[in-house]
Protein backbone atom coordinates (compact mmCIF):
# COMPACT_ATOMS: atom_id res chain seq x y z
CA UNK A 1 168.11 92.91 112.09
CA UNK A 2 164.62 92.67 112.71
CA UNK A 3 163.14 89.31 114.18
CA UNK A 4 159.50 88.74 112.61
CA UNK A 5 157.93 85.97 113.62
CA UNK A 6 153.99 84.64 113.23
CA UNK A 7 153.50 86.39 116.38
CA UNK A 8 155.01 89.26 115.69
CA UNK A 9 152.48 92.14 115.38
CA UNK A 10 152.60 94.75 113.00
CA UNK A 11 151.21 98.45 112.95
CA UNK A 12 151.48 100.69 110.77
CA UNK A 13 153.32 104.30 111.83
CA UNK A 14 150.85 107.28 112.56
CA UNK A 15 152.85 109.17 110.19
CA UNK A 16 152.05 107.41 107.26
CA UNK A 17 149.59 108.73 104.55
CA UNK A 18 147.87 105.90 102.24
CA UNK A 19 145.45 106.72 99.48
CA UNK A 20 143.94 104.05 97.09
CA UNK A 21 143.87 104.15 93.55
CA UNK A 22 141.09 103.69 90.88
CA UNK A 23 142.91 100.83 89.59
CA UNK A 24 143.37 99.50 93.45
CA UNK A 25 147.25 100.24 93.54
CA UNK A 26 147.93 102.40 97.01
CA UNK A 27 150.03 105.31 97.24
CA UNK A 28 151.57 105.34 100.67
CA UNK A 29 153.79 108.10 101.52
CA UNK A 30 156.03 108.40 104.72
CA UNK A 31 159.08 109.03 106.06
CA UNK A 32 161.66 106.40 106.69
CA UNK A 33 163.73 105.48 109.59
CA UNK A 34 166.84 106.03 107.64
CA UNK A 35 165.89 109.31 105.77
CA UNK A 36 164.11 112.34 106.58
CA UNK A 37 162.62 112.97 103.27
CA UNK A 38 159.34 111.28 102.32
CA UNK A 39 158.92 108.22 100.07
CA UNK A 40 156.56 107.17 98.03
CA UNK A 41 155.86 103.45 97.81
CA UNK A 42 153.35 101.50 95.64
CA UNK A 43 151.96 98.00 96.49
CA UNK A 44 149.81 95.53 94.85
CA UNK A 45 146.41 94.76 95.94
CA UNK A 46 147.50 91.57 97.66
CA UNK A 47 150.18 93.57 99.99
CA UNK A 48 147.39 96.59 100.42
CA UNK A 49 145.73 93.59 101.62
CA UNK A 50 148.51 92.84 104.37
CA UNK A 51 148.72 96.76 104.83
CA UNK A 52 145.08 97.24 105.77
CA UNK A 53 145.51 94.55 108.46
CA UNK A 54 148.79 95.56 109.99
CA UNK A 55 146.65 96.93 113.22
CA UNK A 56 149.05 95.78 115.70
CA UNK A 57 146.35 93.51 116.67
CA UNK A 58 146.37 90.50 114.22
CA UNK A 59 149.67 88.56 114.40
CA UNK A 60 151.52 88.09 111.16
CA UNK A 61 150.17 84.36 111.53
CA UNK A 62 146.74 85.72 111.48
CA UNK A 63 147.25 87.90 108.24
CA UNK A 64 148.52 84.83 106.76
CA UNK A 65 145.32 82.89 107.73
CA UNK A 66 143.39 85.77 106.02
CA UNK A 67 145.85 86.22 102.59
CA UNK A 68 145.38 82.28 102.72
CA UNK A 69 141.83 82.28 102.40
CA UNK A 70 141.15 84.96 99.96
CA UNK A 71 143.64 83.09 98.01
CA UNK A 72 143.36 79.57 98.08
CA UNK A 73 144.91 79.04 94.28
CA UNK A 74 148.33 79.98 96.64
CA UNK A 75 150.02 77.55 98.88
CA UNK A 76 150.91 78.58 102.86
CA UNK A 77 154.11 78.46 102.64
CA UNK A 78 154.08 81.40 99.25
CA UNK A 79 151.66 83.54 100.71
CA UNK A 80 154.15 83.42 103.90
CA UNK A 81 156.76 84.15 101.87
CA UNK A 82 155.48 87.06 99.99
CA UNK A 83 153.59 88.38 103.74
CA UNK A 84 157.02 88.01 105.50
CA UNK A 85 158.90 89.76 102.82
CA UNK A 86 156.66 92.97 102.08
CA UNK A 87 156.59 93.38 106.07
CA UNK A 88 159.94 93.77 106.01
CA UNK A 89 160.02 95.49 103.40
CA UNK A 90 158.31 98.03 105.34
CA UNK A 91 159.84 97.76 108.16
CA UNK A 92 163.11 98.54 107.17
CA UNK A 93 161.80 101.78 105.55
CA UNK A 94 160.27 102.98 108.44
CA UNK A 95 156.48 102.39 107.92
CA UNK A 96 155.90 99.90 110.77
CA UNK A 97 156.58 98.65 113.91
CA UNK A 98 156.40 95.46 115.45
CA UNK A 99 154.64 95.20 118.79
C-alpha cells in the first residue's frame, strides 16, 4: 500500500508516452508495474491537469492549490479527493513514482 500524502511528490515514469487529443482527452501509454504489456489510459482534462504537474517537484498539496484555483466552483476537500484518487490510480499501474 502506497502512503500519499500532501507532501508526497509525484513524477511521472520516463517510460511513459502521452499525446493530447483535439478534443483535450490524453492518450498515455505505458507499461505497468504489474504487467509487461502496455496500457492505454485516457484522462479528463482536469486529471491531464494533475498529470502535467506531476514533476516530482510540486507536492501533491501544491497541485491541489493549483486544481483549486483553476476551479474555484469545486470545494478543497473534492478536488483532494478526485487529485488523491487519480494519483493512485496511477500509481498502482505503474505510471508514477513518489519521491
Amino acid at each position: 500500500m502506497v502512503l500519499l500524502n500532501e507532501k508526497s511528490q509525484p513524477q511521472k515514469k520516463k517510460t511513459v508516452f502521452c499525446r493530447e487529443e483535439k478534443d483535450g482527452i490524453f492518450l498515455m501509454i505505458g507499461k505497468g508495474s504489474k504487467t509487461t504489456e502496455p496500457k492505454m489510459f485516457f484522462i479528463s482534462e482536469k486529471e491531464a491537469i494533475v498529470w502535467r504537474h506531476c514533476d516530482g517537484k510540486k507536492s501533491v498539496k501544491e497541485i491541489i492549490g493549483i486544481l483549486c484555483k483553476k476551479y474555484s466552483n469545486f470545494s478543497k476537500k473534492e478536488i483532494s479527493l478526485a487529485v488523491n484518487k487519480f494519483l493512485l490510480q496511477v500509481y498502482n499501474n505503474g505510471l508514477i513514482v513518489l519521491v
